[in-house]
Protein backbone atom coordinates (compact mmCIF):
# COMPACT_ATOMS: atom_id res chain seq x y z
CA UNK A 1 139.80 -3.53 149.17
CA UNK A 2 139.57 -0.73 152.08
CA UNK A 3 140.37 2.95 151.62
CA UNK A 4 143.16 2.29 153.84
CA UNK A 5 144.70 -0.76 152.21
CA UNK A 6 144.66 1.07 148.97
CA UNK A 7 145.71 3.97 150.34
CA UNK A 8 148.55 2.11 152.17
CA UNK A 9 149.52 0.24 148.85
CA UNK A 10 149.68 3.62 146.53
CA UNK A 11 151.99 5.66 149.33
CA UNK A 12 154.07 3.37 150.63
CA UNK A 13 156.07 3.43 147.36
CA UNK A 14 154.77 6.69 146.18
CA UNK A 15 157.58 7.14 143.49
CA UNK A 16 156.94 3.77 141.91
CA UNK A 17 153.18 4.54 141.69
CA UNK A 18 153.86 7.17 140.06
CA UNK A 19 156.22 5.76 138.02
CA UNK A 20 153.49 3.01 137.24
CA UNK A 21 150.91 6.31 136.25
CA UNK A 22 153.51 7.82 133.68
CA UNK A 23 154.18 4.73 132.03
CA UNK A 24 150.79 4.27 130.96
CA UNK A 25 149.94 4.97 127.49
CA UNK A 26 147.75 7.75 127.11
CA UNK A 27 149.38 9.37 130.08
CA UNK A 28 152.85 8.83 128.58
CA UNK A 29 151.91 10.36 124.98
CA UNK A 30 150.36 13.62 126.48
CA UNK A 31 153.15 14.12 128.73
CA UNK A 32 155.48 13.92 125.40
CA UNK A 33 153.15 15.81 124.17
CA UNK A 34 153.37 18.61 126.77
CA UNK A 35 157.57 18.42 126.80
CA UNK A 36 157.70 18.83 123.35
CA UNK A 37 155.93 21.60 122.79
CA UNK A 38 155.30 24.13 125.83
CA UNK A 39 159.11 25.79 125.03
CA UNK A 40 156.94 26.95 122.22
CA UNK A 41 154.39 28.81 123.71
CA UNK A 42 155.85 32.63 124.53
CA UNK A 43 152.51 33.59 125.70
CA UNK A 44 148.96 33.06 127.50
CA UNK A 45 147.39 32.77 123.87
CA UNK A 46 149.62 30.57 122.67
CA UNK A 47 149.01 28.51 125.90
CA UNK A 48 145.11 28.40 125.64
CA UNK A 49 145.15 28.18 121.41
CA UNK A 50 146.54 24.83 122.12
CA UNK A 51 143.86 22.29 123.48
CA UNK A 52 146.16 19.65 124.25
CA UNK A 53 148.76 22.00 126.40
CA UNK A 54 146.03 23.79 128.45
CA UNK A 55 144.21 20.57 129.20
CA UNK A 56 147.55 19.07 130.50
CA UNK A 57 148.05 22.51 132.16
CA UNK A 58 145.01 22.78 133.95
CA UNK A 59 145.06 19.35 134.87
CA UNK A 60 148.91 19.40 136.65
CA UNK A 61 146.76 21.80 139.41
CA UNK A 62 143.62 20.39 139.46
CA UNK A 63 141.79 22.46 137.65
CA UNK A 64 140.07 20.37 134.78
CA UNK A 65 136.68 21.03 135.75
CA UNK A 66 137.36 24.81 135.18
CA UNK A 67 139.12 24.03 131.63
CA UNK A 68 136.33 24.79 129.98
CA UNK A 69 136.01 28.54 131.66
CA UNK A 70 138.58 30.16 128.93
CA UNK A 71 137.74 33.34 129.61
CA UNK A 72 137.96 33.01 133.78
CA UNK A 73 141.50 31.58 133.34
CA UNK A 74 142.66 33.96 130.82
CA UNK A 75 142.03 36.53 133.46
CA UNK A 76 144.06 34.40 136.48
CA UNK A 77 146.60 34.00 133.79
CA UNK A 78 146.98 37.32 132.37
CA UNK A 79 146.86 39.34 135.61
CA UNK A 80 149.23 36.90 137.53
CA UNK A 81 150.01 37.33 140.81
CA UNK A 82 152.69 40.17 141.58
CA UNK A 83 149.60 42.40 142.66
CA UNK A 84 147.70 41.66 145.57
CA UNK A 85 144.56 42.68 143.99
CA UNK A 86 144.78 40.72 141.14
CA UNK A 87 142.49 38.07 139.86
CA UNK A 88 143.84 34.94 140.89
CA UNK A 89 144.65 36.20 144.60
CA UNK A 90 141.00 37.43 145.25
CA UNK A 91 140.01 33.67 144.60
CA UNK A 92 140.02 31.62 147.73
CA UNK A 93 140.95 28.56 145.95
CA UNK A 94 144.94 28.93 145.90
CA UNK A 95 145.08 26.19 142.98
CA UNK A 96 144.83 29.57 140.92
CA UNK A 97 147.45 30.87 142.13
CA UNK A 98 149.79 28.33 141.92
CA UNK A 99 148.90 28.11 138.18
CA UNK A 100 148.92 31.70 137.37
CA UNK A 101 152.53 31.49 138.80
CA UNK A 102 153.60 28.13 136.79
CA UNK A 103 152.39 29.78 133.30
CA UNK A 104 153.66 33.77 133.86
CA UNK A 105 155.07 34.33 130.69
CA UNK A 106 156.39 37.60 132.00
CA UNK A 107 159.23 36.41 134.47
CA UNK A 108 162.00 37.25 132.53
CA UNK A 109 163.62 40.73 133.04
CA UNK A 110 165.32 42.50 130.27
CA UNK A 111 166.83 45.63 128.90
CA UNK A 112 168.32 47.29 126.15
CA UNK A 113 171.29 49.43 125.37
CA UNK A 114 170.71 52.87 123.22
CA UNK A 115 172.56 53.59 120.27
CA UNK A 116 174.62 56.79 119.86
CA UNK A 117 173.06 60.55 119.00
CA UNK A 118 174.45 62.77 116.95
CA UNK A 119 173.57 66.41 117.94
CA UNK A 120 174.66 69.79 116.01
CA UNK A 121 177.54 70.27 118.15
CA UNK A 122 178.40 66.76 120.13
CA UNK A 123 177.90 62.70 119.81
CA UNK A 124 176.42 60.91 122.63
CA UNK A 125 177.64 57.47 123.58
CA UNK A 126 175.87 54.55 122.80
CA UNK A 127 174.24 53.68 126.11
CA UNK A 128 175.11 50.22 128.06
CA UNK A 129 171.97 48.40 128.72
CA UNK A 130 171.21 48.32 132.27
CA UNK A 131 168.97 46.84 134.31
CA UNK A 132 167.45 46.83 138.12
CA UNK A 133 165.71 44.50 139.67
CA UNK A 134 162.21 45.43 141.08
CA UNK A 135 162.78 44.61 144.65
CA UNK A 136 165.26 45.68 147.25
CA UNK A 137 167.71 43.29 148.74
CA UNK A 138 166.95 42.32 152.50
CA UNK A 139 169.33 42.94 155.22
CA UNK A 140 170.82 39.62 155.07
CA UNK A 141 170.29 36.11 153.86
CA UNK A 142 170.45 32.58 154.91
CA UNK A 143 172.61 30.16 152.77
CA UNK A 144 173.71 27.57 155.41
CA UNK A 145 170.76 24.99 155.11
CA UNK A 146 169.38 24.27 151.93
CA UNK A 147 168.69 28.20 150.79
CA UNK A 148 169.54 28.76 147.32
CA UNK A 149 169.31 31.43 144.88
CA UNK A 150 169.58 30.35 140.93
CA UNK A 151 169.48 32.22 137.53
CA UNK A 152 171.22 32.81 134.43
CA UNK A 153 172.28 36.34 133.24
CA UNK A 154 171.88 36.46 129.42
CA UNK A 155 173.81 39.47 127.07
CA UNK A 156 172.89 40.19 123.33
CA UNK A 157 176.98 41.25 122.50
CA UNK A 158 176.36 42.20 119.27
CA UNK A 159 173.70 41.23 116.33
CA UNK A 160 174.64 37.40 116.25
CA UNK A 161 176.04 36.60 119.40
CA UNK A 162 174.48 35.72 122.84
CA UNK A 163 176.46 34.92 125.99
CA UNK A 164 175.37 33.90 129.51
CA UNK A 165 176.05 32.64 132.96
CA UNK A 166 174.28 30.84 135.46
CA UNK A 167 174.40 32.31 138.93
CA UNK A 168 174.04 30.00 141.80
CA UNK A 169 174.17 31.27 145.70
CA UNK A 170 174.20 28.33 148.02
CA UNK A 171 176.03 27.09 150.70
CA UNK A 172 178.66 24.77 148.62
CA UNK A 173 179.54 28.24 146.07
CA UNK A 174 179.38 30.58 148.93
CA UNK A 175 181.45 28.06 151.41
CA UNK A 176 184.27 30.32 152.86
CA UNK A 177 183.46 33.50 150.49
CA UNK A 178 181.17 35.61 153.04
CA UNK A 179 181.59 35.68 157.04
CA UNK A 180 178.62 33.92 157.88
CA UNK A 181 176.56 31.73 155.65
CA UNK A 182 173.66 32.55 157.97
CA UNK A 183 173.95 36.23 156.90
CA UNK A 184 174.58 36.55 153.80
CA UNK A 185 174.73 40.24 153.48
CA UNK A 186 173.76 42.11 149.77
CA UNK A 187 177.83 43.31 149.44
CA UNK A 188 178.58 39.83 149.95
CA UNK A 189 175.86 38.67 147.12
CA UNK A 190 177.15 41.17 144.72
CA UNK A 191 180.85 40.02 145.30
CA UNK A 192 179.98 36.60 144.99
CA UNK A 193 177.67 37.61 141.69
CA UNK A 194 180.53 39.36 139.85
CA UNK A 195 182.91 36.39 141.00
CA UNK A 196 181.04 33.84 139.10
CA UNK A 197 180.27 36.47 136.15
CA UNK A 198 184.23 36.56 135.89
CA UNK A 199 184.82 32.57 136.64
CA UNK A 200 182.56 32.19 133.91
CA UNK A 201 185.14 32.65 131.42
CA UNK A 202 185.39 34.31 127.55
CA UNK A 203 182.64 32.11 126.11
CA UNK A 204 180.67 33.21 129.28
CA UNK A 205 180.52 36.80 130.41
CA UNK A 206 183.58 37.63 131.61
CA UNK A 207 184.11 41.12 130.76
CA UNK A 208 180.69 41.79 129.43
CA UNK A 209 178.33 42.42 132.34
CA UNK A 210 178.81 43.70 136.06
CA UNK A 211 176.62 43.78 138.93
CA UNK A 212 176.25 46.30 141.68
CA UNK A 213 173.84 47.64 143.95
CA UNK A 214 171.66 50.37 143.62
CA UNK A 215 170.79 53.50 145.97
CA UNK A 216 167.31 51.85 146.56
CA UNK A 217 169.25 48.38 147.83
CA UNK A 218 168.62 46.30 144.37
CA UNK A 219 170.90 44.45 142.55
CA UNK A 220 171.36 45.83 139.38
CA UNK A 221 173.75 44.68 135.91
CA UNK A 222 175.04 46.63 133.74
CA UNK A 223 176.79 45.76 130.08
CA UNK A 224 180.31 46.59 129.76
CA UNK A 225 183.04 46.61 126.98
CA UNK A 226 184.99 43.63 126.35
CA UNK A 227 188.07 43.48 124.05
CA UNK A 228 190.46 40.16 123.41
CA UNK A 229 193.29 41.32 121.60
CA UNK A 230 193.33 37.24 120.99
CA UNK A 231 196.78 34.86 121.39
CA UNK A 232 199.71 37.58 120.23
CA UNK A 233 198.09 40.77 122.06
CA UNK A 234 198.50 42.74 119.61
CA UNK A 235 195.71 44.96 117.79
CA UNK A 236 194.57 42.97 114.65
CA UNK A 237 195.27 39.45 113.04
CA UNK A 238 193.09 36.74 112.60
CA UNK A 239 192.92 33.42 113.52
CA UNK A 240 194.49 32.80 117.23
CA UNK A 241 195.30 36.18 116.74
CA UNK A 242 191.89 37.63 116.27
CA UNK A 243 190.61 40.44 118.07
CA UNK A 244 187.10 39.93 119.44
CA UNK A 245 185.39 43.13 120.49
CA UNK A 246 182.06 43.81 122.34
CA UNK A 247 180.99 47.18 122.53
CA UNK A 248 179.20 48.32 126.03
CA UNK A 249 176.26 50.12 124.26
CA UNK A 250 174.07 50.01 121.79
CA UNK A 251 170.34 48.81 120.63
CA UNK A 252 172.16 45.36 119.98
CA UNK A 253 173.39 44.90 123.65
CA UNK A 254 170.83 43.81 125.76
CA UNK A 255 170.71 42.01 129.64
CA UNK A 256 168.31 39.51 129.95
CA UNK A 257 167.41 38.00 134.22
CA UNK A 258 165.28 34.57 134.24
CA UNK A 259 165.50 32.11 137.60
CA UNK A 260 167.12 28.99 136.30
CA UNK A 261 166.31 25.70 138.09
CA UNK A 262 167.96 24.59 141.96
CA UNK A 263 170.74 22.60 141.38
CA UNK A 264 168.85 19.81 143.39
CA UNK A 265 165.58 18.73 144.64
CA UNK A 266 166.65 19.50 148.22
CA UNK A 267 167.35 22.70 147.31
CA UNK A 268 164.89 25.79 148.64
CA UNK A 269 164.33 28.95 146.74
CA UNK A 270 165.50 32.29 147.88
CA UNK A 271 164.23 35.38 146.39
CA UNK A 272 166.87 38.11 146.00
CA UNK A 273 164.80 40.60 144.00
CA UNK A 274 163.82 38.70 141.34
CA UNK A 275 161.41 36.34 142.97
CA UNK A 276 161.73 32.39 142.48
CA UNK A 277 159.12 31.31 140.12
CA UNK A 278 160.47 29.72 136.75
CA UNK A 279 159.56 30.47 133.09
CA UNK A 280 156.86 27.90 131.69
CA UNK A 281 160.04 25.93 129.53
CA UNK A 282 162.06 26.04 132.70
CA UNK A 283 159.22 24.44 134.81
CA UNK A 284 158.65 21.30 132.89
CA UNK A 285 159.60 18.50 135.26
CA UNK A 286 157.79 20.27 138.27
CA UNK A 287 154.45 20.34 135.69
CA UNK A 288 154.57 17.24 135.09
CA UNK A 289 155.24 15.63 138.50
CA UNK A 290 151.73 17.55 139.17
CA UNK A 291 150.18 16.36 136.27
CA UNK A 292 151.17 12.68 136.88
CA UNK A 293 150.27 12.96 141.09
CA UNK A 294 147.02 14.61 140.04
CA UNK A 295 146.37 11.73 137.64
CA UNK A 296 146.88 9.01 140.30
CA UNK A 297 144.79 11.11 143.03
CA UNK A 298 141.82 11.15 140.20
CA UNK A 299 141.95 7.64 139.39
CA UNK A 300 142.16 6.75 142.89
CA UNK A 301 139.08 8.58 143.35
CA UNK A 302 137.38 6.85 140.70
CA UNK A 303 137.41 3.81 142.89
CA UNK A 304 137.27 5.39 146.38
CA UNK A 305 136.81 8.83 147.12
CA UNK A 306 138.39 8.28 150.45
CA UNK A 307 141.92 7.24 148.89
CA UNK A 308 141.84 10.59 146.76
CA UNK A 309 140.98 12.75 149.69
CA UNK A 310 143.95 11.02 151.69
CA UNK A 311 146.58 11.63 148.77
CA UNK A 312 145.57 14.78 148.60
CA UNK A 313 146.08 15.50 152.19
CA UNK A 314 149.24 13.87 152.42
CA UNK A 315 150.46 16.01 149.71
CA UNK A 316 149.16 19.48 151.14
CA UNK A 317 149.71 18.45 154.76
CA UNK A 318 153.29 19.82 154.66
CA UNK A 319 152.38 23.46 153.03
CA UNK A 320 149.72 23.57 156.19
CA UNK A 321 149.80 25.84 159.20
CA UNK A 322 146.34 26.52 160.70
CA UNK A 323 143.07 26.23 160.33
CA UNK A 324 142.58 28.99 158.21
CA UNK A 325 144.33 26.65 155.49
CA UNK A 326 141.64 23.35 156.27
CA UNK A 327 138.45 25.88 156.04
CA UNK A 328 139.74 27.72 153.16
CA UNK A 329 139.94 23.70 151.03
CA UNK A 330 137.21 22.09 151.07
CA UNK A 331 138.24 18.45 150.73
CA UNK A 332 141.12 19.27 153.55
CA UNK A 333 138.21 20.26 155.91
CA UNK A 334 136.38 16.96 154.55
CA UNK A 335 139.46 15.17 155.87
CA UNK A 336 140.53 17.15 159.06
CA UNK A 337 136.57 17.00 160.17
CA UNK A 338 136.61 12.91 159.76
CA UNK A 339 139.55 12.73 161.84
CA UNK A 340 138.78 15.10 164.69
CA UNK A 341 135.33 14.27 164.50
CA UNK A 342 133.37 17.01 163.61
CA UNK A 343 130.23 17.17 161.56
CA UNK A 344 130.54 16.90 157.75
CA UNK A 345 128.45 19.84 157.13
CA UNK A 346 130.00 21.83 159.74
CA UNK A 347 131.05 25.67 158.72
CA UNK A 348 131.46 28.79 159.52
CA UNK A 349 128.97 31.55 158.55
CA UNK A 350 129.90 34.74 160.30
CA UNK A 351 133.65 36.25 160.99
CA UNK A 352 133.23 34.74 165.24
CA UNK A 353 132.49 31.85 163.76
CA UNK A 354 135.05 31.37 161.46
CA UNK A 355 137.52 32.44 164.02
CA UNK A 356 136.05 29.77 166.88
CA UNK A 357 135.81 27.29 163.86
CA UNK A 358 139.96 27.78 163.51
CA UNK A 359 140.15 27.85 167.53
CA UNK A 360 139.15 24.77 167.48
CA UNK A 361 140.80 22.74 164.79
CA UNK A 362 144.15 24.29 166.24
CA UNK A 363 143.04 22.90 169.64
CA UNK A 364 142.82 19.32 167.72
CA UNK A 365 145.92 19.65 165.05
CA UNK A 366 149.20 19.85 165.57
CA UNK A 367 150.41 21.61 162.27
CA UNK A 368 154.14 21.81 163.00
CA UNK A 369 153.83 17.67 163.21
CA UNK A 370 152.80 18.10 159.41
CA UNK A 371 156.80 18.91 158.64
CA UNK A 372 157.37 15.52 159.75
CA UNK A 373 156.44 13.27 156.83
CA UNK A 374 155.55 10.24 159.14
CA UNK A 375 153.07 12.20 161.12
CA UNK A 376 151.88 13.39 158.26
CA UNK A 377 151.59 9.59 156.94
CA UNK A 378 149.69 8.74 160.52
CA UNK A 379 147.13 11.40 160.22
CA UNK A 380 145.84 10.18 156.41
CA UNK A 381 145.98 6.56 157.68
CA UNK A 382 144.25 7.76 160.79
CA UNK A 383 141.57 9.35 158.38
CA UNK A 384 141.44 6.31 155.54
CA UNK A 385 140.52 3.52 158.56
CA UNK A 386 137.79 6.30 160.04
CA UNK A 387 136.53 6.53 156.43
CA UNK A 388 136.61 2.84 156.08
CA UNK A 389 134.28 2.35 159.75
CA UNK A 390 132.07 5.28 158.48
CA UNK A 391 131.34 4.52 154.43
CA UNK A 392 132.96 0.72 153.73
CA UNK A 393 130.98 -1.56 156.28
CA UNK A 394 129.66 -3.65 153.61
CA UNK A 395 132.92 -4.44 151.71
CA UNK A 396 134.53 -5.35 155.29
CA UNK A 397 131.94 -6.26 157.63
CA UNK A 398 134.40 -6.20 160.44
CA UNK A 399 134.74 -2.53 160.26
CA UNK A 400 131.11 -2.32 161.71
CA UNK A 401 132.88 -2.40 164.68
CA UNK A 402 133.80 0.59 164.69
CA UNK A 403 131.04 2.65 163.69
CA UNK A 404 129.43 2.61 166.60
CA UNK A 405 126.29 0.24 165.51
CA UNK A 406 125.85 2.74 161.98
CA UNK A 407 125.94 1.35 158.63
């Protein structure tokens, strides 16, 4: 069978493939495997003390070869990605950082109230746990396309009692709440914040947690008081009648921020202070969709390296927009050279070179077209049937045809 035939055969249904992949056995078990058990792991220990975890971990990005390099993926893992100069974006290979981001076991924002001091002469309050988030809101936001921000506020009300809410800020929940869904400005996000707090309800966190904005243009919450004097208003009782009180302050309040998942796969991400990456147990299904494409591209490649390098570029293509993006991957620039027909060897030693190199493959590639998925489909067949002419003549003699006379 030709690289493009397979290739052909495996994306034209691409979901049913892949379907095919996770229903095989020993794919199927260490995905169970992986479901089961990563809501476990609270940390990049826990992560790498489990064998069967990190190999499915490093495997969802393509990064098997390197599992055996503990102590160079403890280091993209433990220094993440928030800093520019950290490990994992010093790396040209941005497979690290798209794992160091999957498996940050630091995404969740919290903070704690204070408990009361008693001085010689006064009593302090308990404090209200309050918390800012680390980046400044932008001037204004878009939330008429697919644009949505997503996360659930979590309070600590008192020793045995946790309450939350999940915000969402799209263009269905913001519909007729703000002027103009294609600027969204940060009043209009805290409004819209404190609106679902409230809509939330009693068993929610109505009551218990408001959200402003702060002098440096964050969004910041805040724990407040509640009191229900429960069904007769009236101080006391129990049953219906029970009062329910949750005091503002104190060392067992606390306000816990973590990005919850879009409510749909159309959805975008859009990062109001609090980036958009999810927690490891939030992130399952997008793991595993990696793990299970990576596992077709691998086996693909175990009968044709051309199929694997034209899943692969189908799959990037979209995420591409110049040619610093095809020289920085080397089987992208394996796959862009076949198709615009430079050497396989070609590369760029010097800075002049590099930037001609890019010149030219922007000369040759249209990298908007890569937003369109059927361009995107015509440029890997384009590249499968030049990889059958150049490396399958003798399982299709015809294709000598077109390899100009070269076995």
């Amino acid at each position: 069978m030709t690289t493009l035939t397979s290739y052909v055969l495996l994306s034209r249904n691409l979901a049913t493939s892949l379907q095919r992949k996770a229903a095989e056995p020993t794919v199927a078990r260490e995905t169970a495997y992986y479901q089961a058990n990563i809501g476990k792991v609270k940390s990049v220990d826990d992560l790498m003390a489990d064998q069967r975890l990190y190999n499915y971990a490093v495997k969802a990005f393509g990064l098997e070869d390197m599992g055996y390099a503990k102590a160079f993926m403890r280091k993209v893992l433990t220094e993440g990605t928030t800093d520019s100069s950290a490990f994992a974006n010093r790396l040209a290979d941005d497979r690290y950082v798209a794992f160091a981001k999957a498996f940050d076991f630091t995404q969740e924002a919290t903070a704690t109230g204070t408990d009361p001091v008693l001085t010689e002469s006064s009593q302090v309050a308990a404090g209200a746990a309050r918390l800012s988030l680390p980046v400044a809101l932008a001037d204004s936001y878009d939330f008429s396309g697919t644009g949505e921000a997503s996360f659930t506020l979590s309070s600590q009300v008192d020793a045995s009692t946790t309450k939350s809410a999940t915000i969402v800020l799209n263009k269905a929940s913001l519909a007729g709440k703000v002027a103009d869904l294609a600027n969204v400005t940060p009043i209009e996000i805290g409004t819209a914040i404190n609106a679902q707090i409230a809509a939330s309800g009693a068993d929610g966190l109505m009551g218990k947690v408001q959200v402003g904005i702060g002098v440096d243009g964050s969004l910041f919450f805040e724990t407040t008081g509640y009191t229900d004097l429960g069904f007769d208003g009236a101080p006391g009782g129990d049953g219906v009648n029970a009062d329910t009180v949750y005091l503002a302050g104190g060392k067992a309040r606390t306000l816990t921020v973590s990005n919850a998942v879009l409510s749909g796969p159309g959805q975008s991400p859009v990062d109001i202070g609090n980036g958009t990456d999810l927690a490891p147990d939030v992130n399952v299904k997008s793991v595993v969709d990696a793990y299970l494409q990576q596992s077709l591209e691998a086996d693909a490649g175990a009968e044709d390296t051309g199929v694997r390098l034209a899943l692969y570029f189908a799959r990037k293509a979209p995420t591409l927009s110049s040619g610093y993006d095809i020289l920085g991957d080397a089987a992208l620039t394996q796959v862009v050279n076949t198709v615009i027909g430079l050497p396989a060897t070609s590369s760029a030693t010097t800075s002049d070179a590099l930037t001609q190199r890019v010149a030219l493959i922007g000369s040759k590639v249209d990298f908007a077209s890569f937003q369109d998925p059927a361009k995107v489909e015509a440029f890997a067949r384009r590249f499968a049937a030049i990889w059958d002419a150049q490396n399958n003549t003798a399982t299709d003699p015809i294709l000598a045809l077109f390899s100009n006379g070269q076995a």
